[in-house]
Protein backbone atom coordinates (compact mmCIF):
# COMPACT_ATOMS: atom_id res chain seq x y z
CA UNK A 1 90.82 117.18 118.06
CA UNK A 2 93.98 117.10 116.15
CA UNK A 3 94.61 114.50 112.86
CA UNK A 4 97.59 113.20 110.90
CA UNK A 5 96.25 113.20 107.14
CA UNK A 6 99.38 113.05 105.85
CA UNK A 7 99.57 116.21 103.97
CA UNK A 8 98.31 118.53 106.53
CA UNK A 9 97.22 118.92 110.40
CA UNK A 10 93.76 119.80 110.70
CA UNK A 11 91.68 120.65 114.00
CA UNK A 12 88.28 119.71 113.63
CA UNK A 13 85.91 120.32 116.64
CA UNK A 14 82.24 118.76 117.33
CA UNK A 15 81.24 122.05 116.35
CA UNK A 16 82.05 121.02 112.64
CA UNK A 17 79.51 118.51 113.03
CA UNK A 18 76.79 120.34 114.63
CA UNK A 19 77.46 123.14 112.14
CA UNK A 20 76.45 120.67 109.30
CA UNK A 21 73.66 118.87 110.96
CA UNK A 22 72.08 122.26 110.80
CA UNK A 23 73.08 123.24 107.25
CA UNK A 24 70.40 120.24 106.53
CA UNK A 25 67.72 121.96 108.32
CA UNK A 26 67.93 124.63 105.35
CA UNK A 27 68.27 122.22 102.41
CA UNK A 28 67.27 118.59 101.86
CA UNK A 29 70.63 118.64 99.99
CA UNK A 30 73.19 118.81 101.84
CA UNK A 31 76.65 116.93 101.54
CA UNK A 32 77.06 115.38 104.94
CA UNK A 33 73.52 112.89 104.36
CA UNK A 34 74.96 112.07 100.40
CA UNK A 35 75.23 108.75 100.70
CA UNK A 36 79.18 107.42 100.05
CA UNK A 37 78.01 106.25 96.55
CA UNK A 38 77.64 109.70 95.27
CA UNK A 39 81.27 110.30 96.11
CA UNK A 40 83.86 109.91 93.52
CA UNK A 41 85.72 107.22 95.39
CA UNK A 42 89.57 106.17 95.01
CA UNK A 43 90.17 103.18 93.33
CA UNK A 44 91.83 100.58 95.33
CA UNK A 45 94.25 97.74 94.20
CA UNK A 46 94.78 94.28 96.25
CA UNK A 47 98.28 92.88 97.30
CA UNK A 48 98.99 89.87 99.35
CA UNK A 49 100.87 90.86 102.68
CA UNK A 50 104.28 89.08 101.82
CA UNK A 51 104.52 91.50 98.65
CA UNK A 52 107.97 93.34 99.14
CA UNK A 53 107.64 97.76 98.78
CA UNK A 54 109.10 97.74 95.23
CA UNK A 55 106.90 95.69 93.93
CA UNK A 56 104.00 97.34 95.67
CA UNK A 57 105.33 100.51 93.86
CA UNK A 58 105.36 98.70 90.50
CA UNK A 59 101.72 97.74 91.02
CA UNK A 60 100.63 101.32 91.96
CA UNK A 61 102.51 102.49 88.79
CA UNK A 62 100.21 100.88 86.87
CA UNK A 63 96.97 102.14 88.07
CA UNK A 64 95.93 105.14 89.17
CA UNK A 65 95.31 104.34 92.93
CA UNK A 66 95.99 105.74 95.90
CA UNK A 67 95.47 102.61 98.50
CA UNK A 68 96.26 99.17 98.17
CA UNK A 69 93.83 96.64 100.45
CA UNK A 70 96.76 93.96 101.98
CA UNK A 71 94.78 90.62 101.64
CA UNK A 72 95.72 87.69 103.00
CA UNK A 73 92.00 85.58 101.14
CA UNK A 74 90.45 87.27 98.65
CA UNK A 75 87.99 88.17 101.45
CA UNK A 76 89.94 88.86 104.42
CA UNK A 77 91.57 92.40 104.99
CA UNK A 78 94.41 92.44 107.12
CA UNK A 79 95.06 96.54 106.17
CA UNK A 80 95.60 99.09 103.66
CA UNK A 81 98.64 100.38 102.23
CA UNK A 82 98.85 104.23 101.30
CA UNK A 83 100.68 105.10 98.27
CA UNK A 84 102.06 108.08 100.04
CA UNK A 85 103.67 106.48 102.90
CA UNK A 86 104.99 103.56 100.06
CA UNK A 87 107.05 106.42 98.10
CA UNK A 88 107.52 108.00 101.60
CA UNK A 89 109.59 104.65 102.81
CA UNK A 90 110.99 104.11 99.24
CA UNK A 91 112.83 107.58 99.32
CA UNK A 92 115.04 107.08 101.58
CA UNK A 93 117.43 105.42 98.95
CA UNK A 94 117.95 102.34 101.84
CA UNK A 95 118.15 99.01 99.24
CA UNK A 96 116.98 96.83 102.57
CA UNK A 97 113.78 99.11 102.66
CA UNK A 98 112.74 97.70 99.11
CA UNK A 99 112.57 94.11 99.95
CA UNK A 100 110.43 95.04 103.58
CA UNK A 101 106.64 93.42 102.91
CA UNK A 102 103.77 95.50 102.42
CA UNK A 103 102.86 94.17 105.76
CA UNK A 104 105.17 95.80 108.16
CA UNK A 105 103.89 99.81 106.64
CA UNK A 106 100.55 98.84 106.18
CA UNK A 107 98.18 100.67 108.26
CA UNK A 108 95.35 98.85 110.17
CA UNK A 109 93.15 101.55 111.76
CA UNK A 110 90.58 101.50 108.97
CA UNK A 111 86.82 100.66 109.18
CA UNK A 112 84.39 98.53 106.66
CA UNK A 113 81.40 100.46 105.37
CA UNK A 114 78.37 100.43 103.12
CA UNK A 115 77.84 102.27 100.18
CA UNK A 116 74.88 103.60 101.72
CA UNK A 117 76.89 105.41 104.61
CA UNK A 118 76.52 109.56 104.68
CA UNK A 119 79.56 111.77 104.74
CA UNK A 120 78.66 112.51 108.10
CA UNK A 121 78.58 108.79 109.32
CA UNK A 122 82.14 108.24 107.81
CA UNK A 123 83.48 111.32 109.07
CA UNK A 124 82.21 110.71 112.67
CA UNK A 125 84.34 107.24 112.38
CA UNK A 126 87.13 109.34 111.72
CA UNK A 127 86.45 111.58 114.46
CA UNK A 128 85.48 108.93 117.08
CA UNK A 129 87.08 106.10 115.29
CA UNK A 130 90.16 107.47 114.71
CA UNK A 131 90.16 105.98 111.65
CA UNK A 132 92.63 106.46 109.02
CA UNK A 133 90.30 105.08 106.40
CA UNK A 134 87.00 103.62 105.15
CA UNK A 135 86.63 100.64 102.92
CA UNK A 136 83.09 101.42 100.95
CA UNK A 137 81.65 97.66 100.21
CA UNK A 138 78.61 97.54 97.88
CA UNK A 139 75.63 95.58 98.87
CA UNK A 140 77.54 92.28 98.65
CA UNK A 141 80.10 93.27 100.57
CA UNK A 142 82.91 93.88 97.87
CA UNK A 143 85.34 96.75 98.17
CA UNK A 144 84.72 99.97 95.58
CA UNK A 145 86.47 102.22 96.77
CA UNK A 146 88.27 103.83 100.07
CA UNK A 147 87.72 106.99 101.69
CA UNK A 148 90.26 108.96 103.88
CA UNK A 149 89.96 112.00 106.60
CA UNK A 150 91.61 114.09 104.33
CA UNK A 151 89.21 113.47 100.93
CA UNK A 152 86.55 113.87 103.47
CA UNK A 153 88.12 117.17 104.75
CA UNK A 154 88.31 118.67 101.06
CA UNK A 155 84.93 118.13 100.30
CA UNK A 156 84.09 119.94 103.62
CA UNK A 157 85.64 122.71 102.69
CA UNK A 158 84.74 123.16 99.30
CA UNK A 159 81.51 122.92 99.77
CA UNK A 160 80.89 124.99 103.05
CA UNK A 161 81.38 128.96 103.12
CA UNK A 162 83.16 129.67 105.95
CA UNK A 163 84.43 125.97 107.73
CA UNK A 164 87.43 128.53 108.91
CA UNK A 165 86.01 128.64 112.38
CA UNK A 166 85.46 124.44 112.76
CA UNK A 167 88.96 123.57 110.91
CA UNK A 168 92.13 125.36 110.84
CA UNK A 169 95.38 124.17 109.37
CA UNK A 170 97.78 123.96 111.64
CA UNK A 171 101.40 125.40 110.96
């Protein structure tokens, strides 16, 4: 199965996950059943959809986030804006792309989970899902944090030996 993270492709095959379900058969420890409140999560900002890209940049320049939540209420999500794609659409030196709103870029193939979500269970909606992201909600439901394929993808292979097999970078 192939996926856009936006820095890389990577193949990642059921194998991956039946490789891991198995690494927990050895220790009670193991990364994939870590609930997502052990991870060190990104830290998200909130802009109203009519924002225009510059001043989404502005906002991202002053914290250190990677994704923005586009909110339309303070509890309705309409989709999340990547800080990547932002300077992505902002390089192209095009003065009209500076006053486009947040909501024409931002992406909407994202999912809403609890804290107490594994690694596995998020990367399975990215799998199946085809998410892009996951918005991590605490017990009362507000955001902490997001979590993308690709953060997911790093830890992988960090912590596992030999992943070479289950995902390959494509050229």
């Amino acid at each position: 199965m192939l996926f856009q993270t936006g820095q890389e492709n990577l193949i990642v095959s059921k194998n991956l996950l039946k490789m891991m379900e198995q690494r927990n058969e050895d220790t009670d420890s193991s990364i994939v059943y870590q609930s997502a409140s052990k991870l060190k999560l990104s830290p998200i900002i909130s802009l109203p959809p009519n924002v225009t890209l510059s001043e989404a940049a502005k906002a991202f320049s002053q914290v250190d986030a990677k994704y923005a939540l586009v909110k339309s209420a303070p509890e309705i999500i309409l989709g999340i804006l990547r800080k990547d794609l932002l300077l992505d659409v902002l390089s192209d030196q095009d003065t009209m792309t500076a006053s486009v709103s947040v909501a024409t870029v931002m992406d909407r193939d994202f999912s809403i989970e609890p804290n107490s979500s594994t690694v596995l269970e998020l990367l399975k909606r990215f799998i199946v899902g085809r998410n892009q992201c996951c918005i991590i909600v605490n017990s009362i439901g507000d955001p902490v944090g997001i979590v993308s394929f690709h953060m997911l993808v790093t830890i992988l292979k960090e912590r596992f030996a030999s992943p070479s097999e289950h995902l390959n970078k494509m050229p």
